[in-house]
PDB file of N, CA and C in Angstrom:
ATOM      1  N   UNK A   1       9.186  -4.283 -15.214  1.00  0.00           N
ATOM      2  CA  UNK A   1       7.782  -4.158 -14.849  1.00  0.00           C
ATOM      3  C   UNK A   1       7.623  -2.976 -13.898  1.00  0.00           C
ATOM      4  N   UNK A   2       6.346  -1.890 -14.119  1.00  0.00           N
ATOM      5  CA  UNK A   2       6.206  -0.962 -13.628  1.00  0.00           C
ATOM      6  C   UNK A   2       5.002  -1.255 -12.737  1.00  0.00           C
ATOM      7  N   UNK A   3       4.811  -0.337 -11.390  1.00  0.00           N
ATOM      8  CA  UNK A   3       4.172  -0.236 -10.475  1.00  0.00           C
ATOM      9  C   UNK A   3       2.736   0.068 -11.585  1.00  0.00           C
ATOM     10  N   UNK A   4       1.730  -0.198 -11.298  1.00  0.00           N
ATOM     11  CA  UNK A   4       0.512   0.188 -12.259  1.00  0.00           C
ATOM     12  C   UNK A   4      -0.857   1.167 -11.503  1.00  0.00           C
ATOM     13  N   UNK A   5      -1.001  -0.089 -10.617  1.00  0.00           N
ATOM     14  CA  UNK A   5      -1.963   0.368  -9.560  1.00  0.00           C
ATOM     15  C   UNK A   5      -2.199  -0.081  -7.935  1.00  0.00           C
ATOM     16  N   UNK A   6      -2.374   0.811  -7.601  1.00  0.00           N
ATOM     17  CA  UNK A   6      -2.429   0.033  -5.713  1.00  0.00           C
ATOM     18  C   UNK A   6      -3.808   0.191  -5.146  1.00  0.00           C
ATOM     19  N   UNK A   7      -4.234  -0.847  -4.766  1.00  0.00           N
ATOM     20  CA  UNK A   7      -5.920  -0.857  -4.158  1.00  0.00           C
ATOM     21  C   UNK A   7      -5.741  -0.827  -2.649  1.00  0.00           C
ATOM     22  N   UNK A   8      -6.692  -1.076  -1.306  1.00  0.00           N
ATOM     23  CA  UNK A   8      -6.461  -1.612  -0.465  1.00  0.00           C
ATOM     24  C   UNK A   8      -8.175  -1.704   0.257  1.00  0.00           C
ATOM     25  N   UNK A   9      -7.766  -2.758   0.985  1.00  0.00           N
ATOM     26  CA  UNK A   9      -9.165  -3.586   1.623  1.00  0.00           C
ATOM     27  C   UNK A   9      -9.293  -3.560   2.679  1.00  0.00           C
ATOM     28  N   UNK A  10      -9.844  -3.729   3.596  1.00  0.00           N
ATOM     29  CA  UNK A  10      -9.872  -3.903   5.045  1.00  0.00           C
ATOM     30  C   UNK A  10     -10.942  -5.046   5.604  1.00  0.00           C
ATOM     31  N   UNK A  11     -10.781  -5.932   6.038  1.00  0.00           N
ATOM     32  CA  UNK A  11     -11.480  -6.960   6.114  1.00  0.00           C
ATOM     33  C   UNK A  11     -11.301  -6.810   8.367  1.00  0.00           C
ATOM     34  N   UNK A  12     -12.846  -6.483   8.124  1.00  0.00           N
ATOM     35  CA  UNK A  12     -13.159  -6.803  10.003  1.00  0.00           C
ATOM     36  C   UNK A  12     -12.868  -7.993  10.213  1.00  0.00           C
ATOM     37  N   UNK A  13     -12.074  -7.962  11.934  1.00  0.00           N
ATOM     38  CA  UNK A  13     -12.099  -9.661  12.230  1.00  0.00           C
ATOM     39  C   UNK A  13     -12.803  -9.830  13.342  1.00  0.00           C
ATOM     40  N   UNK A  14     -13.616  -8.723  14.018  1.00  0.00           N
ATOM     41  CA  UNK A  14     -14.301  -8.554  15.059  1.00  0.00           C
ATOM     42  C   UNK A  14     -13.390  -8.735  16.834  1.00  0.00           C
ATOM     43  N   UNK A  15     -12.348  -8.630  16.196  1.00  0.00           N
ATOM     44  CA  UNK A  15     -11.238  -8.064  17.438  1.00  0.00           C
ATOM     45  C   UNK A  15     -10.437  -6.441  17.655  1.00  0.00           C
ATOM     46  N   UNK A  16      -9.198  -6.648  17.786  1.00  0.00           N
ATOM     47  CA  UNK A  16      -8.999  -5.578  18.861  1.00  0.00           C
ATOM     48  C   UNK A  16      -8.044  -5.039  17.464  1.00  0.00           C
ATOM     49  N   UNK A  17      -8.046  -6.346  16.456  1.00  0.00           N
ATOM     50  CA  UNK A  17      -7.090  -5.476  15.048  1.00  0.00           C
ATOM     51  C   UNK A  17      -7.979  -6.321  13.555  1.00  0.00           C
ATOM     52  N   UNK A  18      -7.525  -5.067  13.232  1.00  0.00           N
ATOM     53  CA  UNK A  18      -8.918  -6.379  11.858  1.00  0.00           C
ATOM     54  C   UNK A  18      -7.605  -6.120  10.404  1.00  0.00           C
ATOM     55  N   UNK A  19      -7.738  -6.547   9.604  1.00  0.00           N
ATOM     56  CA  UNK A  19      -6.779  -7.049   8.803  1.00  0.00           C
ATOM     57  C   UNK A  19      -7.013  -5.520   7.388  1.00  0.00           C
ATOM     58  N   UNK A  20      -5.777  -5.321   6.875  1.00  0.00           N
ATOM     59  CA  UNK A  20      -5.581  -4.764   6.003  1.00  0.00           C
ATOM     60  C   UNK A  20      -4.870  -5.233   4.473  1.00  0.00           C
ATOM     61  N   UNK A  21      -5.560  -5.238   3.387  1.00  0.00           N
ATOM     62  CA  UNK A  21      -4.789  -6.192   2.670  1.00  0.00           C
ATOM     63  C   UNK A  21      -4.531  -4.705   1.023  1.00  0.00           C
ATOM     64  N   UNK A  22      -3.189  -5.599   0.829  1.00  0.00           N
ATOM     65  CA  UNK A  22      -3.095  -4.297  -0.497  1.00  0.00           C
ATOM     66  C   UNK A  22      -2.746  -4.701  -1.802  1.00  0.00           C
ATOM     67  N   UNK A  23      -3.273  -4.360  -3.055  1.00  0.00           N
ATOM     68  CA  UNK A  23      -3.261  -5.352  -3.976  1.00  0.00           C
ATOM     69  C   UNK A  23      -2.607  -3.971  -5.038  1.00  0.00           C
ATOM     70  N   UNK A  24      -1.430  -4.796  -5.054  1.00  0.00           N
ATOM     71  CA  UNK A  24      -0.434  -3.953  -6.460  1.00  0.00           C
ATOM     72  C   UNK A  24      -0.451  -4.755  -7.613  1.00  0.00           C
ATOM     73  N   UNK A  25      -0.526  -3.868  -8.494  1.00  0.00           N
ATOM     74  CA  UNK A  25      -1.298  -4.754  -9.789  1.00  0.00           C
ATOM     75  C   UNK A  25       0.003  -3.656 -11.035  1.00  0.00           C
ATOM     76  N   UNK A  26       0.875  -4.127 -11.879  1.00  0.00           N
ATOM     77  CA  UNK A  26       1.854  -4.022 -12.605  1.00  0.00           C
ATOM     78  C   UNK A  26       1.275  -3.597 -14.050  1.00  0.00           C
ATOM     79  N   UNK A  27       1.663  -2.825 -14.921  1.00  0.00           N
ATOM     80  CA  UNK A  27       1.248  -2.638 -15.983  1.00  0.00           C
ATOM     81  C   UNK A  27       0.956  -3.790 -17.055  1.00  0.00           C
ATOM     82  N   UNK A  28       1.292  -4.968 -17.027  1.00  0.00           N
ATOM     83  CA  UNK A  28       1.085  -6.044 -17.875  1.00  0.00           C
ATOM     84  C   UNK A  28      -0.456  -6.565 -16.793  1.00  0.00           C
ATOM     85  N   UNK A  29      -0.615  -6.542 -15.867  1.00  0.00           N
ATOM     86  CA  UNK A  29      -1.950  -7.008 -15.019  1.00  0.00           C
ATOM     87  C   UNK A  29      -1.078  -8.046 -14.414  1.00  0.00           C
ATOM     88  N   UNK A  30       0.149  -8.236 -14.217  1.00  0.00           N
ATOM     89  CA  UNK A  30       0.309  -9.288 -12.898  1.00  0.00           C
ATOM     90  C   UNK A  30      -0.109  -8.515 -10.928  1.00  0.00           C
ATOM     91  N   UNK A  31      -0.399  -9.165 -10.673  1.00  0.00           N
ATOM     92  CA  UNK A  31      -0.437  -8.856  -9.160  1.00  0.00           C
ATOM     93  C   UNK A  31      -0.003  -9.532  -8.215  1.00  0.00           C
ATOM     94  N   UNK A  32       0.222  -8.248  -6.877  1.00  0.00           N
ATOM     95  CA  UNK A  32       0.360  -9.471  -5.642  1.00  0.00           C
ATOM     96  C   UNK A  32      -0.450  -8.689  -4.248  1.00  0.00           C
ATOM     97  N   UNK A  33      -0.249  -9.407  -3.479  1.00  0.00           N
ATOM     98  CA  UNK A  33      -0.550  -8.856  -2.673  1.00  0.00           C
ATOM     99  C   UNK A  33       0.341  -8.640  -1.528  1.00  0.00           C
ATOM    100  N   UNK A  34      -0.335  -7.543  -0.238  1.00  0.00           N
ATOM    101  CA  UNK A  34       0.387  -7.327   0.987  1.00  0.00           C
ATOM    102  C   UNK A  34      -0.602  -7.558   2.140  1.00  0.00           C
ATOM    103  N   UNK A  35      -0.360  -7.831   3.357  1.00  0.00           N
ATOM    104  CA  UNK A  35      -1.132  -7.459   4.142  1.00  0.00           C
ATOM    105  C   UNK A  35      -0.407  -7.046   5.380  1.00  0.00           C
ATOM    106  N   UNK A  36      -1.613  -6.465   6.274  1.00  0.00           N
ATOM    107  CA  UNK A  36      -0.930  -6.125   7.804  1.00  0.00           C
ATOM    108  C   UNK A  36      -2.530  -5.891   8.603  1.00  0.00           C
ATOM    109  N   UNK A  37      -1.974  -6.531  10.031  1.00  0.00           N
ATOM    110  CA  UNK A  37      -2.960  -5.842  10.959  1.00  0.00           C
ATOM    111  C   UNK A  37      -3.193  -4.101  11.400  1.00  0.00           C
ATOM    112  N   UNK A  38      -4.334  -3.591  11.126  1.00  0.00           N
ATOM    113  CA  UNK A  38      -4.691  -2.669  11.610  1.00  0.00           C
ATOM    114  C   UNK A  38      -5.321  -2.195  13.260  1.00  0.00           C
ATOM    115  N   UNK A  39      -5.227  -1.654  13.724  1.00  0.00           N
ATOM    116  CA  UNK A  39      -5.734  -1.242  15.153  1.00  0.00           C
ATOM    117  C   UNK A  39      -6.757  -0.921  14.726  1.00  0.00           C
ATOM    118  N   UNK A  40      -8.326  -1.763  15.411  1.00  0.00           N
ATOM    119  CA  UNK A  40      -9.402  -1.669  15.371  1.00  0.00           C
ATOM    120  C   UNK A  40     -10.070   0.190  15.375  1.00  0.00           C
ATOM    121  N   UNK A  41     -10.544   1.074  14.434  1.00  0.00           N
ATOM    122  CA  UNK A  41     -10.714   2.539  14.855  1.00  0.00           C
ATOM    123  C   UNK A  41      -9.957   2.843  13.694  1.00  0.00           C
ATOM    124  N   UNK A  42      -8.877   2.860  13.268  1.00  0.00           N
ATOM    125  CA  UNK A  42      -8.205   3.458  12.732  1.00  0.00           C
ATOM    126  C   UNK A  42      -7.820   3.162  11.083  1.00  0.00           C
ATOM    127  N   UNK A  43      -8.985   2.023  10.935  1.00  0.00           N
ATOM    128  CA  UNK A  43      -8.954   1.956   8.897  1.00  0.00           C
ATOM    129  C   UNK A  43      -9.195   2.520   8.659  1.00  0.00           C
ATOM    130  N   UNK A  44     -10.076   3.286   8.477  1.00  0.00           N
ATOM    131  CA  UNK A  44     -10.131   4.637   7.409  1.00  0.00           C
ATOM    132  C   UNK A  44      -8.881   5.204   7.178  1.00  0.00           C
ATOM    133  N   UNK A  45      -8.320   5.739   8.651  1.00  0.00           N
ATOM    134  CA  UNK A  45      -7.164   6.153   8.433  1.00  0.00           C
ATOM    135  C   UNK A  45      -5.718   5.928   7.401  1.00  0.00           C
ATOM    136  N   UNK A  46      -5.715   4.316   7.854  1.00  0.00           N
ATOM    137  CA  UNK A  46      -4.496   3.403   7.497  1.00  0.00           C
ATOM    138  C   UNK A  46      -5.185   3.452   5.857  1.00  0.00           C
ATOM    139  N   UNK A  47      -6.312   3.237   5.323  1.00  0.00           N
ATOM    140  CA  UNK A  47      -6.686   2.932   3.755  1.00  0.00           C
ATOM    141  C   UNK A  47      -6.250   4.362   2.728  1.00  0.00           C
ATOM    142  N   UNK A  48      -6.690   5.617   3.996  1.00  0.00           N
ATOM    143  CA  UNK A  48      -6.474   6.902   3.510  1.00  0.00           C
ATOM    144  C   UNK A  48      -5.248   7.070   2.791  1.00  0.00           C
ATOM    145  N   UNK A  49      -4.195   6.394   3.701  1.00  0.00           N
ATOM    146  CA  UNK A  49      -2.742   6.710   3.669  1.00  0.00           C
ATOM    147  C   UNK A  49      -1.974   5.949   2.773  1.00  0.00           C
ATOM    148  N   UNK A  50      -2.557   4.494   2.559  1.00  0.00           N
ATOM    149  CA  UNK A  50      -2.408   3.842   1.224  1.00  0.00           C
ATOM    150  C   UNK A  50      -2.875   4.715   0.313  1.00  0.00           C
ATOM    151  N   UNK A  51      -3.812   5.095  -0.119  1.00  0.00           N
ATOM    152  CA  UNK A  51      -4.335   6.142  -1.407  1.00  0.00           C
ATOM    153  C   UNK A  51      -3.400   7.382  -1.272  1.00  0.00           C
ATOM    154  N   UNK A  52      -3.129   7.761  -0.607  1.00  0.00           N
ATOM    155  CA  UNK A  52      -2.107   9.177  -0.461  1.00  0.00           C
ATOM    156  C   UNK A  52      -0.714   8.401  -0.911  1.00  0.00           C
ATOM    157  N   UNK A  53      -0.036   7.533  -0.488  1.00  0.00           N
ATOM    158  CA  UNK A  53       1.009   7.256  -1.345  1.00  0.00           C
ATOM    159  C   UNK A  53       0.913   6.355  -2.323  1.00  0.00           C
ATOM    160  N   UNK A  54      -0.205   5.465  -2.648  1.00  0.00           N
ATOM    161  CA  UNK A  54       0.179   5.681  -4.133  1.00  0.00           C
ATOM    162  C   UNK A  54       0.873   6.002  -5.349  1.00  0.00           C
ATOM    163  N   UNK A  55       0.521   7.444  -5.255  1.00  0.00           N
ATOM    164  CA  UNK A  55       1.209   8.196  -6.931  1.00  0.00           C
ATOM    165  C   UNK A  55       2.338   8.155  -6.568  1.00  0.00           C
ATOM    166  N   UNK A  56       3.376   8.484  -5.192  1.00  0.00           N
ATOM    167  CA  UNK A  56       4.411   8.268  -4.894  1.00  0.00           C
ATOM    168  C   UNK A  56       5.266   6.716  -5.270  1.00  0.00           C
ATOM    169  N   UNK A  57       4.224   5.512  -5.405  1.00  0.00           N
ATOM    170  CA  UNK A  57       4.872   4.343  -5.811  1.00  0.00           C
ATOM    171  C   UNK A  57       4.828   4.188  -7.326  1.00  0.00           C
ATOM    172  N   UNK A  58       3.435   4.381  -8.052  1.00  0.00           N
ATOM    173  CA  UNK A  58       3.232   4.233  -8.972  1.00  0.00           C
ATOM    174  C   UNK A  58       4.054   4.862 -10.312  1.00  0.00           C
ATOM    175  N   UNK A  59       4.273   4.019 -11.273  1.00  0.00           N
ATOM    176  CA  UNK A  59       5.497   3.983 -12.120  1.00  0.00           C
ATOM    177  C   UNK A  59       6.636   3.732 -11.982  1.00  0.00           C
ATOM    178  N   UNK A  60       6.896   3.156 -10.937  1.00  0.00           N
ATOM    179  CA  UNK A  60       8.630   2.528  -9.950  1.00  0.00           C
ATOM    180  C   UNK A  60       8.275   1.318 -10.363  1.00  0.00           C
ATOM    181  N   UNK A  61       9.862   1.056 -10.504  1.00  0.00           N
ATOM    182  CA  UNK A  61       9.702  -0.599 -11.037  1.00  0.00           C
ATOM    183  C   UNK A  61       9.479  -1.306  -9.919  1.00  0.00           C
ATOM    184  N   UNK A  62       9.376  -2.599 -10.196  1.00  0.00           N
ATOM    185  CA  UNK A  62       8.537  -3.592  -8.556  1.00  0.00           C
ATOM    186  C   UNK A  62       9.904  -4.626  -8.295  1.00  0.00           C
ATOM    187  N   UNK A  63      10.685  -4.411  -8.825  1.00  0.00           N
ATOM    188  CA  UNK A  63      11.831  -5.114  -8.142  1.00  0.00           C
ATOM    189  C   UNK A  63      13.250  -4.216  -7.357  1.00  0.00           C
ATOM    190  N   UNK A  64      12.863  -2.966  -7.515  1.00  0.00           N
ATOM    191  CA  UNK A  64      13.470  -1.823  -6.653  1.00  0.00           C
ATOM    192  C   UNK A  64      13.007  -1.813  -5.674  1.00  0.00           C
ATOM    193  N   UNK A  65      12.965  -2.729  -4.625  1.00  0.00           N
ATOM    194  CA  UNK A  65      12.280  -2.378  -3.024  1.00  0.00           C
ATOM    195  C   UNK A  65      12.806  -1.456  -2.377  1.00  0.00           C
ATOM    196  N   UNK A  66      13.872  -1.428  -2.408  1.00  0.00           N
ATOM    197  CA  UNK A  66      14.807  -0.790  -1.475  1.00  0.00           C
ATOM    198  C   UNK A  66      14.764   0.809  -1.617  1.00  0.00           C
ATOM    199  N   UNK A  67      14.929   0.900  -3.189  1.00  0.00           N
ATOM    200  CA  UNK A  67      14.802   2.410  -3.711  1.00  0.00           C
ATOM    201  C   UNK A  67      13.046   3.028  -3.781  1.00  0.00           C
ATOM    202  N   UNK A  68      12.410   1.962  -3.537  1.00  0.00           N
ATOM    203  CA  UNK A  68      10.924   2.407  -3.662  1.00  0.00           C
ATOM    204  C   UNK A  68      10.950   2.899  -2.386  1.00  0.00           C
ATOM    205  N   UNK A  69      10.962   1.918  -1.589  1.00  0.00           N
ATOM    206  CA  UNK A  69      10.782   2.549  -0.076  1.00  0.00           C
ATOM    207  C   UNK A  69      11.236   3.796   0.409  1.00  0.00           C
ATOM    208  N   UNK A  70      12.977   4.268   0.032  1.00  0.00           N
ATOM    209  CA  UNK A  70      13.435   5.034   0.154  1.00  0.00           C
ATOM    210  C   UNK A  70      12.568   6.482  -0.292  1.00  0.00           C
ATOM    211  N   UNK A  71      12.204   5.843  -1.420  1.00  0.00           N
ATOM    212  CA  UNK A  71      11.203   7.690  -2.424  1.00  0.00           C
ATOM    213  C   UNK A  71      10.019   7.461  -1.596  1.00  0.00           C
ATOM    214  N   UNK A  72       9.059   6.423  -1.023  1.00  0.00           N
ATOM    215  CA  UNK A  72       8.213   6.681  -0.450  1.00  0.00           C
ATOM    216  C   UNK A  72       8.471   7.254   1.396  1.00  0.00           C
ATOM    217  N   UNK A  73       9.741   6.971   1.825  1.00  0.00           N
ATOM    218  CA  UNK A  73       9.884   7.517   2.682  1.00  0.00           C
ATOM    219  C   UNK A  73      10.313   8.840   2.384  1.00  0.00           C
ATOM    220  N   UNK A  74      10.493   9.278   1.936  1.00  0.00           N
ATOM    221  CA  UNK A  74      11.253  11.292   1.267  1.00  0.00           C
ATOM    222  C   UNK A  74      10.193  11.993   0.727  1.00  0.00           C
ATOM    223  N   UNK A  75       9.822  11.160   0.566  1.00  0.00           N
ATOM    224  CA  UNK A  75       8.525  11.916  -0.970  1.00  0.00           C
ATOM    225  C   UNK A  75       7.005  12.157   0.181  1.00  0.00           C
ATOM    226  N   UNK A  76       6.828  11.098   1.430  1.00  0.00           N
ATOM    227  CA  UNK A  76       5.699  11.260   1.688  1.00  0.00           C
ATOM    228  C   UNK A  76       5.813  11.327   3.424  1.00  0.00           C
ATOM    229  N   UNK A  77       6.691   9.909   4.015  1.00  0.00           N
ATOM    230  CA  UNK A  77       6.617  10.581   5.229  1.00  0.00           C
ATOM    231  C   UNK A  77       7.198  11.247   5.773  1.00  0.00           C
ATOM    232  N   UNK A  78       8.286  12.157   5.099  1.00  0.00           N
ATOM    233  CA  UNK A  78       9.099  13.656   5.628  1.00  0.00           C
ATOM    234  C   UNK A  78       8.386  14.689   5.336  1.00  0.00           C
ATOM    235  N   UNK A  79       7.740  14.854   4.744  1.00  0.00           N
ATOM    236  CA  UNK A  79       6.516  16.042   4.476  1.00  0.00           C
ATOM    237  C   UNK A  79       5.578  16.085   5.207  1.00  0.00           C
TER     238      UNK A  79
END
């Protein structure tokens, strides 16, 4: 199973971090999700940076964590 597509959401919680959620969706249409707290100010940012790596995940298989991470760390945050 291949990486297909990556979305991401940001849901306010009216505190000091409001929630970020990310929905990877596989070429057959299975999905899952991720989430993490964001620092209140700075979603745009954090959603930006999901959409910028993206194409870097997309087409990697979804049971390579280890090697995904690795190309998304080389491919996007060493540049």
């Amino acid at each position: 199973m291949k990486i297909a597509r990556i979305e991401s959401f940001i849901l306010g919680t009216k505190s000091s971090k409001d929630l970020l959620f990310c929905r990877v969706e596989t070429e057959d249409g299975t999905y899952g999700w991720g989430e993490a707290y964001v620092t209140a100010g700075k979603e745009t940012v954090i959603a930006e940076c999901v959409k910028a790596m993206a194409p870097h995940v997309i087409g990697r298989g979804v049971f390579n964590i280890r090697h995904t991470a690795q190309i998304m760390f080389e491919d996007f945050a060493i540049r």
